[in-house]
N, C-alpha and C. Protein backbone atom coordinates (compact mmCIF):
# COMPACT_ATOMS: atom_id res chain seq x y z
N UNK A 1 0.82 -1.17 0.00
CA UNK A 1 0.00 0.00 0.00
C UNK A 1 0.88 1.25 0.00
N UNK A 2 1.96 1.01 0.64
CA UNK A 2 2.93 2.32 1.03
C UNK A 2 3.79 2.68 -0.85
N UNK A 3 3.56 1.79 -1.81
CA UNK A 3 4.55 2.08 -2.92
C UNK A 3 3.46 3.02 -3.33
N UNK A 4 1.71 2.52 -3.43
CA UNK A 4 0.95 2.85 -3.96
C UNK A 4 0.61 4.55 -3.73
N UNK A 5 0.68 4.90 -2.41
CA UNK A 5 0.91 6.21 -1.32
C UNK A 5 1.60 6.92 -2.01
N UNK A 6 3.13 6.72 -2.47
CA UNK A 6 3.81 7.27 -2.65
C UNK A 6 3.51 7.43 -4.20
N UNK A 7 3.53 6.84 -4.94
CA UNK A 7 2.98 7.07 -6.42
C UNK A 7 1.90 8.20 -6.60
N UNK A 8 1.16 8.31 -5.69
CA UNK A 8 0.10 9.07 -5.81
C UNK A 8 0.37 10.60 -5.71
N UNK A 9 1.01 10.60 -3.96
CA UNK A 9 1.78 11.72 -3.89
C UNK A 9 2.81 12.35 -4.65
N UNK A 10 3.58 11.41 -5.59
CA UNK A 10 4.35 12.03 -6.30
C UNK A 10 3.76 12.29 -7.82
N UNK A 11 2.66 11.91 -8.53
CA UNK A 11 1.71 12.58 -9.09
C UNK A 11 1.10 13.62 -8.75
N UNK A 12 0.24 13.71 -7.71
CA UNK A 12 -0.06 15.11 -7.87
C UNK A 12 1.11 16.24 -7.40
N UNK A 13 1.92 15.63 -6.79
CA UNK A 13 2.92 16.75 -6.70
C UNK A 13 3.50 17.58 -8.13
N UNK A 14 3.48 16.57 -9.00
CA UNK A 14 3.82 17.08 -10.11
C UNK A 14 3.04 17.74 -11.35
N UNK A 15 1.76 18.04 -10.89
CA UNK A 15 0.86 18.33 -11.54
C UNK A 15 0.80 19.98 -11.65
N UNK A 16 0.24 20.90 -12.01
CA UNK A 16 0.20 22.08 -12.27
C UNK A 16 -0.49 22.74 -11.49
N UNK A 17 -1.27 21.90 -10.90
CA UNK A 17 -2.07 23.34 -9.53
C UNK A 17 -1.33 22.97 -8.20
N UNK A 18 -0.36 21.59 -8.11
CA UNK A 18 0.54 21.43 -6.91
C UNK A 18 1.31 22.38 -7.12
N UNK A 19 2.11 22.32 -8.11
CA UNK A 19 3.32 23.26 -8.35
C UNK A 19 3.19 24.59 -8.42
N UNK A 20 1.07 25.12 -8.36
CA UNK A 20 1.17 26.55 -8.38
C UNK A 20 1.24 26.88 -7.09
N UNK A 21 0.96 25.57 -6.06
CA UNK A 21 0.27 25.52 -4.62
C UNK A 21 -1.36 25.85 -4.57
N UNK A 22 -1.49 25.53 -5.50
CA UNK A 22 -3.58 25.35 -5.50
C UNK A 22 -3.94 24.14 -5.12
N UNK A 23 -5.12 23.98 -4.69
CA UNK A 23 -5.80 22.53 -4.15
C UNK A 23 -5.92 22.09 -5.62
N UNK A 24 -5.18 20.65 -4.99
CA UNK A 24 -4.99 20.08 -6.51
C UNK A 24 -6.88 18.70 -7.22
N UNK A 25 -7.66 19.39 -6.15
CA UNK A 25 -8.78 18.68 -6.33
C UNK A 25 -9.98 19.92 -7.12
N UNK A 26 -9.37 21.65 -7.39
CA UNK A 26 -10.18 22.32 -8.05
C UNK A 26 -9.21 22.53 -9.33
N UNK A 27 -10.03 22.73 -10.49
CA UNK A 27 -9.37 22.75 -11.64
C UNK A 27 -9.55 24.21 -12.42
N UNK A 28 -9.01 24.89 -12.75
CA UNK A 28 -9.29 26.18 -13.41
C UNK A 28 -9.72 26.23 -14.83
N UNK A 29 -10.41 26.75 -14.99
CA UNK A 29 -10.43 26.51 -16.75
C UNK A 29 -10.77 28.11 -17.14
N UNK A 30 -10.25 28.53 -18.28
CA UNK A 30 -10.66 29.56 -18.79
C UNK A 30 -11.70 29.92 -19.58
N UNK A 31 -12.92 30.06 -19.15
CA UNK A 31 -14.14 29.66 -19.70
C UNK A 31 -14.38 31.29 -20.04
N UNK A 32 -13.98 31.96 -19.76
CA UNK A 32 -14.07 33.69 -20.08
C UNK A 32 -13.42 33.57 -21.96
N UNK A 33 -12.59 32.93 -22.53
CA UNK A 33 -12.05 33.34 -23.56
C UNK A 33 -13.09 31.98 -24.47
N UNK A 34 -13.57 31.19 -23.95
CA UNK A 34 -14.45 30.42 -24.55
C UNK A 34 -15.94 31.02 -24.75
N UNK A 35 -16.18 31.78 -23.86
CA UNK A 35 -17.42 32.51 -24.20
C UNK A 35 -17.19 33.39 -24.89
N UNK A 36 -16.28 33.99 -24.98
CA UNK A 36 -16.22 35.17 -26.05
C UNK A 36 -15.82 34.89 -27.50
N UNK A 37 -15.36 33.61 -27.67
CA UNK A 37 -15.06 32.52 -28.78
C UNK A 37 -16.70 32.24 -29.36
N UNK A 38 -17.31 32.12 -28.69
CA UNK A 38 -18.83 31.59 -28.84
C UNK A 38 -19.86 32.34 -29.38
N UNK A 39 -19.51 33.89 -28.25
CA UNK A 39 -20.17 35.05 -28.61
C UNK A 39 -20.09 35.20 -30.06
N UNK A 40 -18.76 35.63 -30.04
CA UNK A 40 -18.13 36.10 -31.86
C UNK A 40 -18.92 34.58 -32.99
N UNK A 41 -18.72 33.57 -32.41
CA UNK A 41 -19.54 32.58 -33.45
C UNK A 41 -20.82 32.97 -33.38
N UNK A 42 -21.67 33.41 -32.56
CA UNK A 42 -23.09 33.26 -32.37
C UNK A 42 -23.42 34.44 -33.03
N UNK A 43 -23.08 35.88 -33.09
CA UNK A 43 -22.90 37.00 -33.55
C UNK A 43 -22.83 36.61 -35.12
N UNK A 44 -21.71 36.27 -35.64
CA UNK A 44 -21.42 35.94 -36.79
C UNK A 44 -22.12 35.56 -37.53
N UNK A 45 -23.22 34.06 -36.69
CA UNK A 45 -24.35 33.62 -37.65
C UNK A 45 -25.63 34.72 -37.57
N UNK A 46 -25.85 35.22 -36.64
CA UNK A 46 -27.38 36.00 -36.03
C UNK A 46 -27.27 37.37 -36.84
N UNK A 47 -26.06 37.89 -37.26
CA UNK A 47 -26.03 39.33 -37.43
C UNK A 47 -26.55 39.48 -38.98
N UNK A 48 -26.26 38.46 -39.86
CA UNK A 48 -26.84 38.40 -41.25
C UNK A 48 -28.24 38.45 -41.25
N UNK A 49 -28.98 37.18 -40.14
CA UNK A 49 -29.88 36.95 -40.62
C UNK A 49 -30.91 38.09 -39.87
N UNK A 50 -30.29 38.70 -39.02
CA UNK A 50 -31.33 40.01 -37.96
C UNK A 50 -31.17 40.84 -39.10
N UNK A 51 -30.09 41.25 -40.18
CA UNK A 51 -30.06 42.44 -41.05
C UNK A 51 -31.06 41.89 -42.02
N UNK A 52 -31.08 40.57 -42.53
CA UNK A 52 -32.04 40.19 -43.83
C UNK A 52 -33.80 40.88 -43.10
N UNK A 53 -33.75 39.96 -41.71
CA UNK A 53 -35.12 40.22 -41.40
C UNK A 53 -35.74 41.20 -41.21
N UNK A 54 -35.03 42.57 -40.61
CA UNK A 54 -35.02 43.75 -40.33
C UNK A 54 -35.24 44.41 -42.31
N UNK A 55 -34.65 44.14 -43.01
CA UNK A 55 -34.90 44.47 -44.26
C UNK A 55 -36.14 44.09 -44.95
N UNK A 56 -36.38 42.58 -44.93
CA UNK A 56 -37.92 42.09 -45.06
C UNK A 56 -39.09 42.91 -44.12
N UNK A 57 -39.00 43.18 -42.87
CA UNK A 57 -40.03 43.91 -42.67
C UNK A 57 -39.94 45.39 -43.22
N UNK A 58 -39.13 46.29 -43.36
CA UNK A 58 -38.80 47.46 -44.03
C UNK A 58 -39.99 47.18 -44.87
N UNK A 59 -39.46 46.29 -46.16
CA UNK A 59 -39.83 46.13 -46.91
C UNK A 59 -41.08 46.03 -47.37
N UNK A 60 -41.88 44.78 -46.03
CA UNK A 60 -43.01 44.94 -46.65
C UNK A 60 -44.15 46.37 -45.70
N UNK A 61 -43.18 47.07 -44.76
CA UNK A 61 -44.03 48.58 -44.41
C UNK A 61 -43.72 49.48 -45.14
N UNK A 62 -42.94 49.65 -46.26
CA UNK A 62 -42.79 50.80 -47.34
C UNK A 62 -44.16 51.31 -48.10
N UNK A 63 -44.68 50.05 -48.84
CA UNK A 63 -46.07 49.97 -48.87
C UNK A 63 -47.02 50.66 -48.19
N UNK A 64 -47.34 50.40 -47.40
CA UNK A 64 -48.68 50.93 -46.42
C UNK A 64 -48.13 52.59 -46.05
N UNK A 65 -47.03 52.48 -45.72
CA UNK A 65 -46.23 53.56 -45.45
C UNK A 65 -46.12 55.06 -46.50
N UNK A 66 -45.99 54.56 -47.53
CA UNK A 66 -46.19 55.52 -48.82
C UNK A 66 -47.45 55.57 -49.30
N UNK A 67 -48.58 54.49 -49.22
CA UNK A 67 -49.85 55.03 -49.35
C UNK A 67 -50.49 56.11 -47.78
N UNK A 68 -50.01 55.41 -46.90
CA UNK A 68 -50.29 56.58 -45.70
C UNK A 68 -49.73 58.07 -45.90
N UNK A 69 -48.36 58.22 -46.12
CA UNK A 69 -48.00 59.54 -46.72
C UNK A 69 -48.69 60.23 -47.91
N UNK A 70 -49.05 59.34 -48.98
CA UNK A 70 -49.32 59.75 -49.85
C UNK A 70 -50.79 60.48 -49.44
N UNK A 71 -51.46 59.50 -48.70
CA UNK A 71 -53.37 60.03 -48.54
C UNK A 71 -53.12 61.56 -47.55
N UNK A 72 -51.92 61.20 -46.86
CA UNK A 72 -52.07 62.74 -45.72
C UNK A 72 -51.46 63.66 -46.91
N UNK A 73 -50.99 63.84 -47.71
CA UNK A 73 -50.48 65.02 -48.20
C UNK A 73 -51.89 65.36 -49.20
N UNK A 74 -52.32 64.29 -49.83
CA UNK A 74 -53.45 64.53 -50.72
C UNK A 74 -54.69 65.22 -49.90
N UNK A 75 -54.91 64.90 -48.49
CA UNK A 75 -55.58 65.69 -47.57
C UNK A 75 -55.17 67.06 -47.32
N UNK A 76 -54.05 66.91 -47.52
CA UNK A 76 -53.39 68.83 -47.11
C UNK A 76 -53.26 69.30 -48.33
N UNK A 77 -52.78 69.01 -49.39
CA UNK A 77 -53.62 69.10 -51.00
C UNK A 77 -54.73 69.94 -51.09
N UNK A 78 -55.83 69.40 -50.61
CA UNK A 78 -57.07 69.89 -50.68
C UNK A 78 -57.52 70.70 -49.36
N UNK A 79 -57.04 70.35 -48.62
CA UNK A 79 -57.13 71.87 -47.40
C UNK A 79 -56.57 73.21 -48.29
N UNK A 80 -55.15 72.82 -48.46
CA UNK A 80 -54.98 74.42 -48.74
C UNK A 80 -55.12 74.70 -49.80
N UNK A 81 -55.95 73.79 -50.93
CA UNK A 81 -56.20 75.01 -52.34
C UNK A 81 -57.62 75.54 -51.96
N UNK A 82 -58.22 74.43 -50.96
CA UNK A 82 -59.81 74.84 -50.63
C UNK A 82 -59.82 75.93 -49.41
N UNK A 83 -58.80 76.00 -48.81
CA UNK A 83 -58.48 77.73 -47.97
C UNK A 83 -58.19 78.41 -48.91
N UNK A 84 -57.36 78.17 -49.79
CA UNK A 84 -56.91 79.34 -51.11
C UNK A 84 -57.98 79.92 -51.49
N UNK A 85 -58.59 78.86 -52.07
CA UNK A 85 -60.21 79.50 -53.11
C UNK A 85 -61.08 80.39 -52.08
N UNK A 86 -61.47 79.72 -51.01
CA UNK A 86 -62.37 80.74 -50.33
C UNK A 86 -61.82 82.06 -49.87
N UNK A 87 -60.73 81.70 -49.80
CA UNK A 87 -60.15 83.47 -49.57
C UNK A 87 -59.92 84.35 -50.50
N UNK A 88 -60.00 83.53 -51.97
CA UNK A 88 -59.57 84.30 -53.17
C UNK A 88 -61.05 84.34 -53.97
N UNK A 89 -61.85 83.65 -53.66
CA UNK A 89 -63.12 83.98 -54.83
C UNK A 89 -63.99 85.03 -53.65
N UNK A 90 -64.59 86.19 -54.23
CA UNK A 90 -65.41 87.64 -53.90
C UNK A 90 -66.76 86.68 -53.20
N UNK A 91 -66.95 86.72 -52.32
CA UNK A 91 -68.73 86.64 -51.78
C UNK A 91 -68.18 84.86 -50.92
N UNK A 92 -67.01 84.02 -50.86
CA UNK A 92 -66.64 83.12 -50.70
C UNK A 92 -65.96 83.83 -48.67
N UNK A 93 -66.95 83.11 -47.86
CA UNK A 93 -66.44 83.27 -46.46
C UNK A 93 -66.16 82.00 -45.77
N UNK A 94 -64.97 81.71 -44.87
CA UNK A 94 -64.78 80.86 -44.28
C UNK A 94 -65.67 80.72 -43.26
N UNK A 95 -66.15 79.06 -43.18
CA UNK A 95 -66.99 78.62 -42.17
C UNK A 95 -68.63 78.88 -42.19
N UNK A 96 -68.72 79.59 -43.79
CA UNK A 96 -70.36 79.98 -43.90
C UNK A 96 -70.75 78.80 -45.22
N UNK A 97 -71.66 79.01 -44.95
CA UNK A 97 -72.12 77.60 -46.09
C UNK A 97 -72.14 78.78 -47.66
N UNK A 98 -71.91 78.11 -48.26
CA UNK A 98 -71.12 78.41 -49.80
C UNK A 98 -72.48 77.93 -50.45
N UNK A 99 -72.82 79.02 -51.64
CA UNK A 99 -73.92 79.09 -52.32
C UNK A 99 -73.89 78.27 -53.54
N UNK A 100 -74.41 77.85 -54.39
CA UNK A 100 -73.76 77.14 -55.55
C UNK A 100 -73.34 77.97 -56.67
N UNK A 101 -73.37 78.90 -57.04
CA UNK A 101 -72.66 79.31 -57.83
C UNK A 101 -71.26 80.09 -57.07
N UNK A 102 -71.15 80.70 -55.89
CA UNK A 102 -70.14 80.56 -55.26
C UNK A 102 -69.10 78.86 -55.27
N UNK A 103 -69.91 78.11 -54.78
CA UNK A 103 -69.25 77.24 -54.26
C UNK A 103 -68.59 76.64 -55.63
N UNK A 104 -69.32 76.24 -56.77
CA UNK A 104 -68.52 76.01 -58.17
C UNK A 104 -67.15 76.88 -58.72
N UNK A 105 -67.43 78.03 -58.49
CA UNK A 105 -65.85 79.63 -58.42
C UNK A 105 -65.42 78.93 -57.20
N UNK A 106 -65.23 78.86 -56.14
CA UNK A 106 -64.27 78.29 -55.27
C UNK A 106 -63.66 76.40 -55.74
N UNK A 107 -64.13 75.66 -56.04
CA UNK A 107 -64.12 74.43 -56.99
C UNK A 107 -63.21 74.78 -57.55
N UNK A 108 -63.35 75.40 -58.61
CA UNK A 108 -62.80 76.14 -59.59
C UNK A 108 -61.44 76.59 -59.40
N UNK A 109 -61.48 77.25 -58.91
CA UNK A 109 -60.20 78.09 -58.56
C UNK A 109 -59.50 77.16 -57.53
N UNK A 110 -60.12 76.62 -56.71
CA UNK A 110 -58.90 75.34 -55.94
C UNK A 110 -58.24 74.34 -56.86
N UNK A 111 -59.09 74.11 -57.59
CA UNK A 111 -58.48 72.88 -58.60
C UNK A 111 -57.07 73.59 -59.31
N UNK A 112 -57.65 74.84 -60.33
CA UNK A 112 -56.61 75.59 -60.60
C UNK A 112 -55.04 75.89 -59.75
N UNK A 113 -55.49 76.59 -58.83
CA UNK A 113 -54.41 76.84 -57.98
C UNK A 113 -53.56 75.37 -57.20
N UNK A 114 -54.34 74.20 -57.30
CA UNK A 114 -53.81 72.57 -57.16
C UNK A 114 -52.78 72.25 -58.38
N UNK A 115 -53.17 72.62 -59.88
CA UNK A 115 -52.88 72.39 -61.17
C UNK A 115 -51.75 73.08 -60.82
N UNK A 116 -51.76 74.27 -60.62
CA UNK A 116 -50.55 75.33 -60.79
C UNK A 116 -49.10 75.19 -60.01
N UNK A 117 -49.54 74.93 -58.37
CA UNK A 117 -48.60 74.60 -57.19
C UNK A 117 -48.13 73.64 -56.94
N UNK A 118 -49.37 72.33 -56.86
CA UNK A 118 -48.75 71.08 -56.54
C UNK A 118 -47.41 70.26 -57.63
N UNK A 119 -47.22 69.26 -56.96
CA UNK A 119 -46.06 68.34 -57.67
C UNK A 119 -47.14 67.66 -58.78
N UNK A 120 -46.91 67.17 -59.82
CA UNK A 120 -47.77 66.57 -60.53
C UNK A 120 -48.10 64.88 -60.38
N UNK A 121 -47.27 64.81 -59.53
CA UNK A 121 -47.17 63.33 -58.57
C UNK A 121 -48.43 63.38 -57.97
N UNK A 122 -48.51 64.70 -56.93
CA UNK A 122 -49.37 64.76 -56.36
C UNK A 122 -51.03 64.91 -56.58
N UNK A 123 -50.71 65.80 -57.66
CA UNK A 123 -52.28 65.64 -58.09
C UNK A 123 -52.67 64.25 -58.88
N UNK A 124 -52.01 63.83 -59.71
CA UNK A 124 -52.58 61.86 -59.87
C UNK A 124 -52.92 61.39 -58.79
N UNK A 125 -52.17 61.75 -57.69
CA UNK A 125 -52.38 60.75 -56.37
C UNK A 125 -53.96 61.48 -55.81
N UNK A 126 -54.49 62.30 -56.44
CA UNK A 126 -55.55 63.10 -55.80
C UNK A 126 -56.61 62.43 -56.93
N UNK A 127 -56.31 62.18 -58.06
CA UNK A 127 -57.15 61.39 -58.87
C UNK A 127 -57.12 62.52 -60.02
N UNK A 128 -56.51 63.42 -60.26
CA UNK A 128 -56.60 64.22 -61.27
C UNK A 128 -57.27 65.62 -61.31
N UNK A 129 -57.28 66.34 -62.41
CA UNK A 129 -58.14 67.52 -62.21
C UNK A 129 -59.35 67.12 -61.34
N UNK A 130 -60.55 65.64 -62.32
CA UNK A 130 -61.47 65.52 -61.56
C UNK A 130 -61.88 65.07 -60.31
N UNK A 131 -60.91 64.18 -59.72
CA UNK A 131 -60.92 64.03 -58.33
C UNK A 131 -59.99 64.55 -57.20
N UNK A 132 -59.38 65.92 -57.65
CA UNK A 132 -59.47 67.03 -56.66
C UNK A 132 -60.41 67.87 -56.79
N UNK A 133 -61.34 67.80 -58.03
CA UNK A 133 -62.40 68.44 -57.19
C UNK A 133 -63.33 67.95 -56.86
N UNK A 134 -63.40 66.75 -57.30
CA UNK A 134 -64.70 66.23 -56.14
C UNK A 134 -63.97 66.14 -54.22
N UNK A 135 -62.63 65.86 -54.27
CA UNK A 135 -62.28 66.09 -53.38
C UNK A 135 -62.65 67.83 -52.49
N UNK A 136 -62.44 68.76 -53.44
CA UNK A 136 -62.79 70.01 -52.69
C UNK A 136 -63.91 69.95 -52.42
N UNK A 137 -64.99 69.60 -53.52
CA UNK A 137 -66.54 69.63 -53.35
C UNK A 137 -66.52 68.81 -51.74
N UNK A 138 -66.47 68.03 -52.03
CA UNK A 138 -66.81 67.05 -50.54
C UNK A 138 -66.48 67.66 -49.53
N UNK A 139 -65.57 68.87 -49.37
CA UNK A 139 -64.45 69.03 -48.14
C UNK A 139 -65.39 70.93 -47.63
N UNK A 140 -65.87 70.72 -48.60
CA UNK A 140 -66.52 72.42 -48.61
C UNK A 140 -68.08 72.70 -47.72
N UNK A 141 -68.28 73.56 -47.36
CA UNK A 141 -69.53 73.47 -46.39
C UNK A 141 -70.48 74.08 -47.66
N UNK A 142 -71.12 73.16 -48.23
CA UNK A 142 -72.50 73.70 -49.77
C UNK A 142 -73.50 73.61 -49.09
N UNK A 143 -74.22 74.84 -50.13
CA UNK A 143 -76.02 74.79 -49.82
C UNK A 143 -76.18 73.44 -49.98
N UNK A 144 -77.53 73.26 -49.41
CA UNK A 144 -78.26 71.76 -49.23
C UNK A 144 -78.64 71.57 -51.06
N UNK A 145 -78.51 72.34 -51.92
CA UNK A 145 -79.43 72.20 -53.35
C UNK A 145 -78.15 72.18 -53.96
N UNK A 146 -77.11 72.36 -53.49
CA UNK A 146 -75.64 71.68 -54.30
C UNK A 146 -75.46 70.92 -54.72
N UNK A 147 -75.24 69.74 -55.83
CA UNK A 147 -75.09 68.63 -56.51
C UNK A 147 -74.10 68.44 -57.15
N UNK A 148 -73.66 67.36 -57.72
CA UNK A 148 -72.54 67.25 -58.46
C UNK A 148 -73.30 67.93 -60.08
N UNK A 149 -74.41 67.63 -60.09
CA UNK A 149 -74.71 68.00 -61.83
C UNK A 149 -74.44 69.67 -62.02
N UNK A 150 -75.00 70.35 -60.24
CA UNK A 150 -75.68 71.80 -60.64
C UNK A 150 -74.19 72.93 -59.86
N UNK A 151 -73.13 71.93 -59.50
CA UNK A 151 -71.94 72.45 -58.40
C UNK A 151 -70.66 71.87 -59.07
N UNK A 152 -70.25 70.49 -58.83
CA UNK A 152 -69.44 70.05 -59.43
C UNK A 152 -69.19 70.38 -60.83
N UNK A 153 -69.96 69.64 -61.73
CA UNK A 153 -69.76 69.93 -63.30
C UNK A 153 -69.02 71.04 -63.90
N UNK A 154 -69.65 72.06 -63.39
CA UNK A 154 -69.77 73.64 -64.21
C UNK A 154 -68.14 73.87 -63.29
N UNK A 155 -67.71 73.45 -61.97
CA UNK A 155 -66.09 73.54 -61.62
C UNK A 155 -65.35 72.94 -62.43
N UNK A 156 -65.80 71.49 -62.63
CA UNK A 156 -64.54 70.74 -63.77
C UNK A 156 -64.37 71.44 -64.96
N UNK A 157 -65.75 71.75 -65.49
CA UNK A 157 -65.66 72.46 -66.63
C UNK A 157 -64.63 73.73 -66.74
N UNK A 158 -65.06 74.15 -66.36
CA UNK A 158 -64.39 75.52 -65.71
C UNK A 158 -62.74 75.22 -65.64
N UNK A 159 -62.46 74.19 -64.88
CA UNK A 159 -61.02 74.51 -64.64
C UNK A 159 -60.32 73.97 -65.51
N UNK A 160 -61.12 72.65 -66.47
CA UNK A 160 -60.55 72.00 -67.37
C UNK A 160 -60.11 73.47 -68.92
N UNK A 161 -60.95 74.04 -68.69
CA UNK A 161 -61.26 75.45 -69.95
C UNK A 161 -59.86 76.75 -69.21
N UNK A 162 -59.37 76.53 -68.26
CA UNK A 162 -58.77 76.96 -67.82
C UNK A 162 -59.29 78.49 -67.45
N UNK A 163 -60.99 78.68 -67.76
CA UNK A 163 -61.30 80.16 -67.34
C UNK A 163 -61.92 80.23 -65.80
N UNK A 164 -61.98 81.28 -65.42
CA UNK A 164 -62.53 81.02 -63.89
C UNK A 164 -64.07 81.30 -64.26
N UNK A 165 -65.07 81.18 -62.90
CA UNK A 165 -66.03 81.18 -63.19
C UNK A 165 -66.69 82.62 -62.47
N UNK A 166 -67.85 83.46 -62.96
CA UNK A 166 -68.36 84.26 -63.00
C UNK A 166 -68.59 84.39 -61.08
């Protein structure tokens, strides 16, 4: 038993945590440069595929995103040629109900002043001469006997002829 004793002792004596004087029954390992070995692998694979996915959703909110921009500007479009007109056509007051032959000269002259200012992007996106002004029509406070035949019309006409109306 005593050769066996001694074999033992002179193994771990010669081992690397005897010889640092550490308990030669805990073992050290450097697990700090292995995790950061791991990190950098795990990074490496994740960082492609977070940039692809991050791009796929971009992608598919550009869409909704540019029709949302597009409808708010086509709304401010028609605010301010339909503030324009009522401040620029004679007998035309903000916040009073608009007569029909008033309200056709304000039509009129918003569409115009839309034709003249806006981007031409913008007015397609409004539907054209004729659906910025049905857009103004709609947006305008008209007599109750206002119609598209006896209000609308005689504006498209009008702005398509490029003359204003009486």
């Amino acid at each position: 038993m005593q050769p066996i004793r001694t074999a033992l002792v002179l193994a771990l004596a010669s081992t690397p945590c005897a010889a640092a004087g550490l308990d030669p029954a805990s073992v050290t390992v450097p697990w700090g440069d292995t995790v950061a070995v791991a990190a950098q692998a795990v990074t490496g694979l994740l960082l492609p595929l977070a940039v692809t996915a991050a791009t796929a959703a971009l992608a598919r909110l550009a869409g909704p995103l540019r029709t949302l921009v597009t409808a708010t500007l086509v709304e401010r479009l028609v605010r301010n040629v339909g503030d324009y007109a009522v401040n620029a056509v004679a007998g035309a007051v903000r916040g009073r109900t608009l007569s029909v032959p008033v309200g056709s000269a304000v039509i009129a002259r918003a569409v115009q002043r839309g034709l003249d200012e806006a981007p031409a992007w913008l007015v397609r996106a409004a539907g054209g001469r004729e659906g910025l002004a049905e857009k103004v029509f709609r947006s305008l406070p008209l007599a109750e006997e206002a119609t598209l035949a006896n209000t609308l019309r005689p504006a498209v006409e009008a702005a398509r002829a490029g003359r204003p109306l009486p």
